[in-house]
Protein backbone atom coordinates (compact mmCIF):
# COMPACT_ATOMS: atom_id res chain seq x y z
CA UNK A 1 0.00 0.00 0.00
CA UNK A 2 1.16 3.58 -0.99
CA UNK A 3 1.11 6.38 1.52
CA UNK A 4 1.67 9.94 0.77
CA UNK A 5 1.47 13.01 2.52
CA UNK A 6 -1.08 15.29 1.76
CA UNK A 7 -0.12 18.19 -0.55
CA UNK A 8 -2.17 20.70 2.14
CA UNK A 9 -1.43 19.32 5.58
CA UNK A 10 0.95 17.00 5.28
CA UNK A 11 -1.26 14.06 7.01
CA UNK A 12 -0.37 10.70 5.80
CA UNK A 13 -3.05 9.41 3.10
CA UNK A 14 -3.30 5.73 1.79
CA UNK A 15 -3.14 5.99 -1.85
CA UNK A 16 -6.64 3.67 -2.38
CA UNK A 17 -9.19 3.79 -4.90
CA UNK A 18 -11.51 4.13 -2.58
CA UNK A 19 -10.47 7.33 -1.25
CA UNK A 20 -12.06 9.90 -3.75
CA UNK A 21 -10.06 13.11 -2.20
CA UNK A 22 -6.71 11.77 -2.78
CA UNK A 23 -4.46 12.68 -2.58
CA UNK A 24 -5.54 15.12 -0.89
CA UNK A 25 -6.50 13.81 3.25
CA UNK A 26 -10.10 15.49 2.95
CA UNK A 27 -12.37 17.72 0.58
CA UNK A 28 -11.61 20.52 2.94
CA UNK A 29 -7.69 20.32 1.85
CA UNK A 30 -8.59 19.42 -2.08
CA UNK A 31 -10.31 23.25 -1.80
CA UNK A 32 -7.60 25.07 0.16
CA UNK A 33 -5.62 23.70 -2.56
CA UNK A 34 -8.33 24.96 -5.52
CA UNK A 35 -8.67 28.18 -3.62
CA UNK A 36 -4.74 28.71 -3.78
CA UNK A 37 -4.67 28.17 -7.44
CA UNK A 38 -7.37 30.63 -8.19
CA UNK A 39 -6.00 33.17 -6.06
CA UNK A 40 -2.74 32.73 -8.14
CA UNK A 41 -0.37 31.69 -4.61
CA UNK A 42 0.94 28.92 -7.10
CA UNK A 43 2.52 29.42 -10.47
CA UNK A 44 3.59 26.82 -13.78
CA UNK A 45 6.93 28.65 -14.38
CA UNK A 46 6.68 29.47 -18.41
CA UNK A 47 8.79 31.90 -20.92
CA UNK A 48 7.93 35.42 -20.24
CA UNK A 49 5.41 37.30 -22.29
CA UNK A 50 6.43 39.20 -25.15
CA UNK A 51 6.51 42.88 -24.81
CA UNK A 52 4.32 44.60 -28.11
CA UNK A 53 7.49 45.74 -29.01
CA UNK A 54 9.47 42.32 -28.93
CA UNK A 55 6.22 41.29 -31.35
CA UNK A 56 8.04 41.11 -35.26
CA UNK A 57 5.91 44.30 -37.29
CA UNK A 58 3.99 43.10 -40.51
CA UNK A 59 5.14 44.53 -43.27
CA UNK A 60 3.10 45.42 -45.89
């Protein structure tokens, strides 16, 4: 059986089908963890955007 800790609380989960939150310990962590990603406290680092002026001009 695989345990891991929870991503919000660090309580040890058993990673079972049968436990629908995982891996996440409760629903109450799974949306600390949603609310976090809406209110942007997490990031996928990525290339920075382009500046308008970095953008290449058309010419026509």
């Amino acid at each position: 059986m695989t345990v891991v800790a929870c991503p919000t609380c660090a309580k040890k989960v058993e990673w079972l089908d049968s436990n629908k939150f995982r891996p996440f310990c409760s629903e109450r962590c799974k949306q600390i963890d949603l609310g976090a990603w809406a209110e942007e406290k997490y990031a996928i680092p990525g290339a920075a955007p382009l500046d308008s002026q970095d953008e290449p001009q058309d010419e026509r």
